[in-house]
Protein backbone atom coordinates (compact mmCIF):
# COMPACT_ATOMS: atom_id res chain seq x y z
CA UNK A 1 0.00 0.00 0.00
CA UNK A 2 0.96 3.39 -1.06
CA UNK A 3 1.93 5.96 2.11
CA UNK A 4 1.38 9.76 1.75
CA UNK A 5 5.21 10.34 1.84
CA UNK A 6 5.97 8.15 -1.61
CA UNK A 7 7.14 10.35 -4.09
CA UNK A 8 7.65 13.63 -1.81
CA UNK A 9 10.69 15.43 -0.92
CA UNK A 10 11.16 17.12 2.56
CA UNK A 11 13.78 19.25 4.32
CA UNK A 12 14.49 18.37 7.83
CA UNK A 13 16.81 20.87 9.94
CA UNK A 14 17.42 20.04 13.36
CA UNK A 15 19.91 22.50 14.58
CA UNK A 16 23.44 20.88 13.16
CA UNK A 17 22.11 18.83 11.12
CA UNK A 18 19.90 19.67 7.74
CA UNK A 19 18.81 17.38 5.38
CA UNK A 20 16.77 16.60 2.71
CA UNK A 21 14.79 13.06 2.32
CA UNK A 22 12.92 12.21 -0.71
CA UNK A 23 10.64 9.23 -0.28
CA UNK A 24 11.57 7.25 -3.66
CA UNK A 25 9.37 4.61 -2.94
CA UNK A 26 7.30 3.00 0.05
CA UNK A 27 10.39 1.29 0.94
CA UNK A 28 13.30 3.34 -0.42
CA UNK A 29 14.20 6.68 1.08
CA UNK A 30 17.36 9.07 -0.77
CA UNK A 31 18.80 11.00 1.78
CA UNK A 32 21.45 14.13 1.25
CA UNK A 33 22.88 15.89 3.78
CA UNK A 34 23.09 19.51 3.16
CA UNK A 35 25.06 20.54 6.02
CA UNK A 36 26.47 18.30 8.53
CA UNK A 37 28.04 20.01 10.93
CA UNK A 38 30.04 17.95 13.68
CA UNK A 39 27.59 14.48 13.03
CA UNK A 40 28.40 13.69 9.33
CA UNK A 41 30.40 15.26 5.76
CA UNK A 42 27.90 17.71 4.14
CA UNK A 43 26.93 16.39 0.58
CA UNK A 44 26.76 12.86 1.85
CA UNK A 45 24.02 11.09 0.16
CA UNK A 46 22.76 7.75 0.53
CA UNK A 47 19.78 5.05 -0.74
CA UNK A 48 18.31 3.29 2.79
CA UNK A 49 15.44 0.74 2.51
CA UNK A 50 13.23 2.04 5.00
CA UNK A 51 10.12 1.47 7.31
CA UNK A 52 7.18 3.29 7.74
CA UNK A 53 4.60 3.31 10.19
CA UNK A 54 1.45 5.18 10.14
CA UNK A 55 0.78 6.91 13.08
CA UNK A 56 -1.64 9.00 12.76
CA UNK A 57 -3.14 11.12 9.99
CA UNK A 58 0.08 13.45 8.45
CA UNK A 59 2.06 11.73 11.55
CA UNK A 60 4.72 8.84 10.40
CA UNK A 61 7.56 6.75 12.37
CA UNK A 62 10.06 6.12 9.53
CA UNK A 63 13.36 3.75 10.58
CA UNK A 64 16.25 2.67 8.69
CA UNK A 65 19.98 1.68 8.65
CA UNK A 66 22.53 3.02 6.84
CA UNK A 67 25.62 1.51 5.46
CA UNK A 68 27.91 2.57 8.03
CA UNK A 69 26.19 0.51 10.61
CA UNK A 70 23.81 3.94 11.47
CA UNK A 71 19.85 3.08 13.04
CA UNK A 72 17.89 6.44 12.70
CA UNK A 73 14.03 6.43 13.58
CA UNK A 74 12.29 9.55 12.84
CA UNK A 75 8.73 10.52 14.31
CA UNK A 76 7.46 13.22 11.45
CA UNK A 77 4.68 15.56 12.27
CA UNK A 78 3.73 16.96 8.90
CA UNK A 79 0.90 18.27 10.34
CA UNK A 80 3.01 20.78 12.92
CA UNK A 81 6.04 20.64 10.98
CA UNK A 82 7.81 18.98 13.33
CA UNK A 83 10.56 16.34 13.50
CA UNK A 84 12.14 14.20 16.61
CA UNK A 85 14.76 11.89 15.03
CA UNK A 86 16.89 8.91 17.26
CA UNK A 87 20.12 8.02 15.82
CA UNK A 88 22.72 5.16 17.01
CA UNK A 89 26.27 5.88 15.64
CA UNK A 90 28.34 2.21 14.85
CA UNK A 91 30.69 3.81 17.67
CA UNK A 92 27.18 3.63 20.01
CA UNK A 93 26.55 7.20 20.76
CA UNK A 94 22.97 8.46 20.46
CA UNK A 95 21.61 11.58 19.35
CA UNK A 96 18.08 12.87 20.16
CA UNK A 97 17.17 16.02 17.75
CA UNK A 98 14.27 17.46 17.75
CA UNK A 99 13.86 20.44 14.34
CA UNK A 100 11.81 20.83 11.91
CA UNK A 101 10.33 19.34 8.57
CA UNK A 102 8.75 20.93 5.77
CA UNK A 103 7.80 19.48 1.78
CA UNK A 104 10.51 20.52 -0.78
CA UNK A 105 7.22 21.07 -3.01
CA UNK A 106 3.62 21.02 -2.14
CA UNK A 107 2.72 17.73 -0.88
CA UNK A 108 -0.19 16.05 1.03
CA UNK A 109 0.54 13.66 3.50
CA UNK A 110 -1.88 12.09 5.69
């Protein structure tokens, strides 16, 4: 089945860390970093298989892992524009960022 975020592009800025995630497919997710700050090399840009879980309407847990050994869950509020993403480094140190998301182009997720 089809979720609201297939085919969408979003920006998600969370202090340090901005990037932009466009939902490919219902189970691939591109994303690029566009500045990385401390965390990661801006310009990075990778392919994940991904996970997503309908919350609620417009609200989605999306999970992955990367190829460096990364886990990131998001929780995306696309109704509030707002973002809380969990990430476990391969070195095991966790970030908790909480920022913002909004749709690259006009997009209805629900």
């Amino acid at each position: 089945m089809k979720n609201k975020l297939t085919g969408n592009r979003y920006i998600m800025d969370v202090g340090e860390l901005k990037t932009e995630l466009f939902f490919e497919t219902d189970e691939s997710m591109i994303f690029t970093v566009i500045e990385g700050g401390s965390l990661t090399e801006s310009g990075y840009s990778e392919k994940v298989k991904i996970t997503v879980a309908r919350v609620r309407s417009k609200v989605y847990m999306v999970a992955w892992k990367e190829k460096s050994g990364a886990t990131v869950t998001h929780v995306e509020d696309h109704k509030n524009g707002i973002i809380y993403s969990n990430a476990t480094l391969p070195d095991g140190s966790f970030y908790n960022m909480k920022g913002t998301i909004h749709p690259v182009q006009d997009s209805v997720t629900e």
